[in-house]
C-alpha atoms as a PDB file:
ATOM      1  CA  UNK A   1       0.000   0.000   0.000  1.00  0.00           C
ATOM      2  CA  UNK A   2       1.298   3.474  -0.838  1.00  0.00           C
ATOM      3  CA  UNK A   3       2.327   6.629   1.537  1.00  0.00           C
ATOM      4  CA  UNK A   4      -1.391   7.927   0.585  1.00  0.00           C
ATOM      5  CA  UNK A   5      -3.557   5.165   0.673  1.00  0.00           C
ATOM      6  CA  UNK A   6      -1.531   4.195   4.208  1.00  0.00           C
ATOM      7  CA  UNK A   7      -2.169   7.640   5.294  1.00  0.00           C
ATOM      8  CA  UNK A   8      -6.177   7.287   4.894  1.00  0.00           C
ATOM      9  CA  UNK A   9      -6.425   4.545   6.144  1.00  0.00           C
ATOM     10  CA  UNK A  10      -4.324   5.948   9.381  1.00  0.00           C
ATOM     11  CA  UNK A  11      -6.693   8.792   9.577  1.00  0.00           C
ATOM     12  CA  UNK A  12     -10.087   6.662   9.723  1.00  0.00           C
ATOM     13  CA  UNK A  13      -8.946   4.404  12.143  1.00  0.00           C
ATOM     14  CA  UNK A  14      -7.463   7.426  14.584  1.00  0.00           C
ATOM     15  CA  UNK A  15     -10.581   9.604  14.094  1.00  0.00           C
ATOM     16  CA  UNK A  16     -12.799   6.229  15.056  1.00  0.00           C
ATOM     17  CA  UNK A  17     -15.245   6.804  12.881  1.00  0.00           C
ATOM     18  CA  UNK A  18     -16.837   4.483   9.683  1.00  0.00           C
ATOM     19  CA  UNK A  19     -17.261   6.036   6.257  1.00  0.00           C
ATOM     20  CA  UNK A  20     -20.232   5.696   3.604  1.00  0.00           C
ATOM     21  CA  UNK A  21     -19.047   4.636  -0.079  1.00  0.00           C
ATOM     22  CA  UNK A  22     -19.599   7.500  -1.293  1.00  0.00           C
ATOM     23  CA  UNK A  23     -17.525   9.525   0.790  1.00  0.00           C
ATOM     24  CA  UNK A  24     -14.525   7.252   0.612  1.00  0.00           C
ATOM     25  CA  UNK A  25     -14.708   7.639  -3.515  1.00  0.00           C
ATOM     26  CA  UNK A  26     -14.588  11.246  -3.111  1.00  0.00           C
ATOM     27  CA  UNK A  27     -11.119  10.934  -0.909  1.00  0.00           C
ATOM     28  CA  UNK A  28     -10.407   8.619  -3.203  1.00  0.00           C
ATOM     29  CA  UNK A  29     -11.090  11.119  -6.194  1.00  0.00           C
ATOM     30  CA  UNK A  30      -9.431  13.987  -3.938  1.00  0.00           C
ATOM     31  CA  UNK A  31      -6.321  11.938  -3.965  1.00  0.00           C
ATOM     32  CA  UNK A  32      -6.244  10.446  -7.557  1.00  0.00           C
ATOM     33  CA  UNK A  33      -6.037   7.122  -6.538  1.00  0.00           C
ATOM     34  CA  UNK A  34      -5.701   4.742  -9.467  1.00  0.00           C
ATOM     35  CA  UNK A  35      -7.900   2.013  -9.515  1.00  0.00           C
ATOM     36  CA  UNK A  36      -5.703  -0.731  -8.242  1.00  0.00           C
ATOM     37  CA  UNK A  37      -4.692   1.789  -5.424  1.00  0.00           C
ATOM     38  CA  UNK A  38      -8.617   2.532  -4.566  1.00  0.00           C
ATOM     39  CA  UNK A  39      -9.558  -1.182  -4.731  1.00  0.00           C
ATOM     40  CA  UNK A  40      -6.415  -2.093  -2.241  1.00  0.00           C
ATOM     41  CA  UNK A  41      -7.348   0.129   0.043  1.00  0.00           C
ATOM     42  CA  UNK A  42     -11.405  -0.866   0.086  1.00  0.00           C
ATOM     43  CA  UNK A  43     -10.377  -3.722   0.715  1.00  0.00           C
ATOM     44  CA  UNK A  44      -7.985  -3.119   3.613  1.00  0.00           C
ATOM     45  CA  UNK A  45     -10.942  -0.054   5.216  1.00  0.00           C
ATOM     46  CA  UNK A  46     -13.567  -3.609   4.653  1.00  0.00           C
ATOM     47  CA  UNK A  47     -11.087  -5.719   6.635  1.00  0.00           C
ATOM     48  CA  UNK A  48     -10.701  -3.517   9.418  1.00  0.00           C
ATOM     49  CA  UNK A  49     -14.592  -2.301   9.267  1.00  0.00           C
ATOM     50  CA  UNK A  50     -14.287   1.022   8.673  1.00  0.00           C
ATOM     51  CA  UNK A  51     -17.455   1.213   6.138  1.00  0.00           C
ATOM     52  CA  UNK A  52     -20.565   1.780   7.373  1.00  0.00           C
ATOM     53  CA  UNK A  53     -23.176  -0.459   7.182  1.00  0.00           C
ATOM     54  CA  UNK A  54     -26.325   0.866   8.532  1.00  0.00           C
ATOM     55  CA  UNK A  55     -29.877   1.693   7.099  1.00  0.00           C
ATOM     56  CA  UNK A  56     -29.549   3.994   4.590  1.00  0.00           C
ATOM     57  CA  UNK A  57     -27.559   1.712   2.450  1.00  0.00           C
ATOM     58  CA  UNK A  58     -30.463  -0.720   2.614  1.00  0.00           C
ATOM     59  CA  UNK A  59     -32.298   1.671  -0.023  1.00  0.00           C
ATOM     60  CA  UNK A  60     -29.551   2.139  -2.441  1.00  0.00           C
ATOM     61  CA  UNK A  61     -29.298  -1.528  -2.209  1.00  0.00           C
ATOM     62  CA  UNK A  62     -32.353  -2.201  -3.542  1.00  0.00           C
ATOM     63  CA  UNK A  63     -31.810   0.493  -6.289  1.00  0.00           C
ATOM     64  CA  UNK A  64     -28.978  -1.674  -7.104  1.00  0.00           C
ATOM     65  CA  UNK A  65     -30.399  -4.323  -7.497  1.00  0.00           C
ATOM     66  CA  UNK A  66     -32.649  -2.230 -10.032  1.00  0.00           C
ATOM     67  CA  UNK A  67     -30.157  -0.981 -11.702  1.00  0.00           C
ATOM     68  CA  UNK A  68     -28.769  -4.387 -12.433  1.00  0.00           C
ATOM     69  CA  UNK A  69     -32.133  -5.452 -13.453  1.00  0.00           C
ATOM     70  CA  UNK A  70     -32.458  -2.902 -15.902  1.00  0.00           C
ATOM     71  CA  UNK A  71     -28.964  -3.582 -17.655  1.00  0.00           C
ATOM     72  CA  UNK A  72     -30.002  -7.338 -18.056  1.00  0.00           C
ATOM     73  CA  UNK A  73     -27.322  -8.335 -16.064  1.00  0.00           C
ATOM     74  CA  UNK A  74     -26.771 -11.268 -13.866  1.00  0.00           C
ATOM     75  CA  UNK A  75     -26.106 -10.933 -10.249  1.00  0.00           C
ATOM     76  CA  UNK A  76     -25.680 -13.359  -7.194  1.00  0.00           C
ATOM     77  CA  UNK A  77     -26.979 -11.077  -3.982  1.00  0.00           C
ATOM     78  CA  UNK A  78     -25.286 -12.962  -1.082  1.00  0.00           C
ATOM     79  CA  UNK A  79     -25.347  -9.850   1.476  1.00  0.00           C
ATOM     80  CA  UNK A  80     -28.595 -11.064   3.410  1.00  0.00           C
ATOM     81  CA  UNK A  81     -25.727 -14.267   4.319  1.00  0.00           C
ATOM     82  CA  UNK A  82     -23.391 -11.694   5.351  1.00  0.00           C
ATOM     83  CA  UNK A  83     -21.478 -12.611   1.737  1.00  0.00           C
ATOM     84  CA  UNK A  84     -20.883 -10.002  -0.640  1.00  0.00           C
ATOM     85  CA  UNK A  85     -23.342  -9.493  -4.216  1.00  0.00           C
ATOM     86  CA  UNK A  86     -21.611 -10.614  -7.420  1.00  0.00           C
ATOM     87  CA  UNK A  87     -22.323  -9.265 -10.888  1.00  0.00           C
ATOM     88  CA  UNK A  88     -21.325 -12.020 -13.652  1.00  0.00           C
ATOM     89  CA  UNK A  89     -19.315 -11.046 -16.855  1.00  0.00           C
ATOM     90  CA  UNK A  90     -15.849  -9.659 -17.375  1.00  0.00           C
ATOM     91  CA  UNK A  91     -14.176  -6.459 -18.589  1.00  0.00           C
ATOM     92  CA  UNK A  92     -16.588  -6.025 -21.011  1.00  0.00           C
ATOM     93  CA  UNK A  93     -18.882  -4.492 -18.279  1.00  0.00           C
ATOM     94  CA  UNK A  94     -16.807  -2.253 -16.834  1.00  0.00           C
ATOM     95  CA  UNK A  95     -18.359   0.862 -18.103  1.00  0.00           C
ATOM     96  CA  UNK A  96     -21.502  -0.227 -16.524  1.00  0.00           C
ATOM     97  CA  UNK A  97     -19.515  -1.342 -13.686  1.00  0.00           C
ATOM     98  CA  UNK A  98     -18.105   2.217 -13.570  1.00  0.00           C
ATOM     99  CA  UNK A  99     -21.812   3.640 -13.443  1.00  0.00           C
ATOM    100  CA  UNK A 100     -23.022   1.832 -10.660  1.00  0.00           C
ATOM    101  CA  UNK A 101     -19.364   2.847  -8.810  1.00  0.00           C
ATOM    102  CA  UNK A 102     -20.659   6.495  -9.369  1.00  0.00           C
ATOM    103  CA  UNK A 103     -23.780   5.610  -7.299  1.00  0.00           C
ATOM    104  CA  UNK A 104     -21.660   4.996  -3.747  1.00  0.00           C
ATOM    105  CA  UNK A 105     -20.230   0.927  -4.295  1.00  0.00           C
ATOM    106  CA  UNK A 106     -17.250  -0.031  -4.959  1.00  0.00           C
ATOM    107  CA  UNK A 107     -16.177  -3.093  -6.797  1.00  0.00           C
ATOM    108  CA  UNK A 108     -13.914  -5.141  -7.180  1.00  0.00           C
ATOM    109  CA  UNK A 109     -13.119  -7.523 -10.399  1.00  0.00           C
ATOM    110  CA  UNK A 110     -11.888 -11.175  -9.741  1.00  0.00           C
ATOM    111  CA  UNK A 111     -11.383 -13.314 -13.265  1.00  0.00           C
ATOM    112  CA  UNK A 112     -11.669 -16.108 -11.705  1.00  0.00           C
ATOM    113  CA  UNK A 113     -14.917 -15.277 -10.279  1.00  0.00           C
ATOM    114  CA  UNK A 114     -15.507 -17.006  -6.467  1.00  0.00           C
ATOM    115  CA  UNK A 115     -17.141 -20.058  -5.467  1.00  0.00           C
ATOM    116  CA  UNK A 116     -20.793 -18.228  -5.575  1.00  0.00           C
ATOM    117  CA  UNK A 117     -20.417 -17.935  -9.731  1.00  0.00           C
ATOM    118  CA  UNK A 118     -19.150 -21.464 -10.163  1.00  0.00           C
ATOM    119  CA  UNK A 119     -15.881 -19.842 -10.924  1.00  0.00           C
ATOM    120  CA  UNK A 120     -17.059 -17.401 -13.381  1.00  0.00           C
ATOM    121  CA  UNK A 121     -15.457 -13.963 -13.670  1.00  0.00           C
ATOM    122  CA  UNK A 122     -17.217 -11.532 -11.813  1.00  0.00           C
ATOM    123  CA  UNK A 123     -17.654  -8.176  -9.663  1.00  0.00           C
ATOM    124  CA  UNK A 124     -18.108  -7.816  -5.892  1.00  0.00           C
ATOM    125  CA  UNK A 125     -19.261  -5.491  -3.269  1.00  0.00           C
ATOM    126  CA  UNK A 126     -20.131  -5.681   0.348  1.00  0.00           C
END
């Protein structure tokens, strides 16, 4: 993890307080993170459970699940199980992918997919 990304992370956990989505894409934005950098340090703000997870996401979840509808896309919503949703298919929805970002998620791209899409590539978010 770089000086940056280290430094975030530094700051949420001394401040004690969670961050939305959202906000952490605009520090991320603020920063210019690439998109390896943004994804490494989701994942390490997820791992120490520094996102918040209350309420208010439930609505935007369900507007995801719209939106995902309404792209005729497949998805695997494993969230109620504490697991994470996946969205099937590979680079060649990352523009939509990209969209939905926009709207407070962030996901992350694994090729070869996880044990919920039978090892199909896919996209996850918490």
């Amino acid at each position: 993890m770089n000086k940056t990304c280290k430094e975030i992370q530094n700051e949420l956990i001394h401040s004690e307080t969670k961050i939305s989505q959202s906000d952490f894409l605009k520090i991320c934005e603020k920063h210019n993170l690439s998109l390896i950098e943004v994804d490494e340090l989701s994942k390490s703000i997820s791992d120490l459970q520094l996102f918040l997870n209350d309420n208010t996401e439930s609505a935007d979840e369900d507007e995801l699940i719209k939106a995902l509808k309404g792209c005729n896309l497949p998805y695997i919503d494993n969230r109620p199980k504490n697991g994470v949703l996946w969205v099937i298919g590979g680079i060649e929805i990352k523009d939509i992918i990209e969209q939905l970002s926009e709207t407070g998620y962030v996901f992350h791209f694994k090729e070869c997919g996880g044990k919920a899409t039978k090892k199909r590539a896919g996209w996850w978010t918490k």
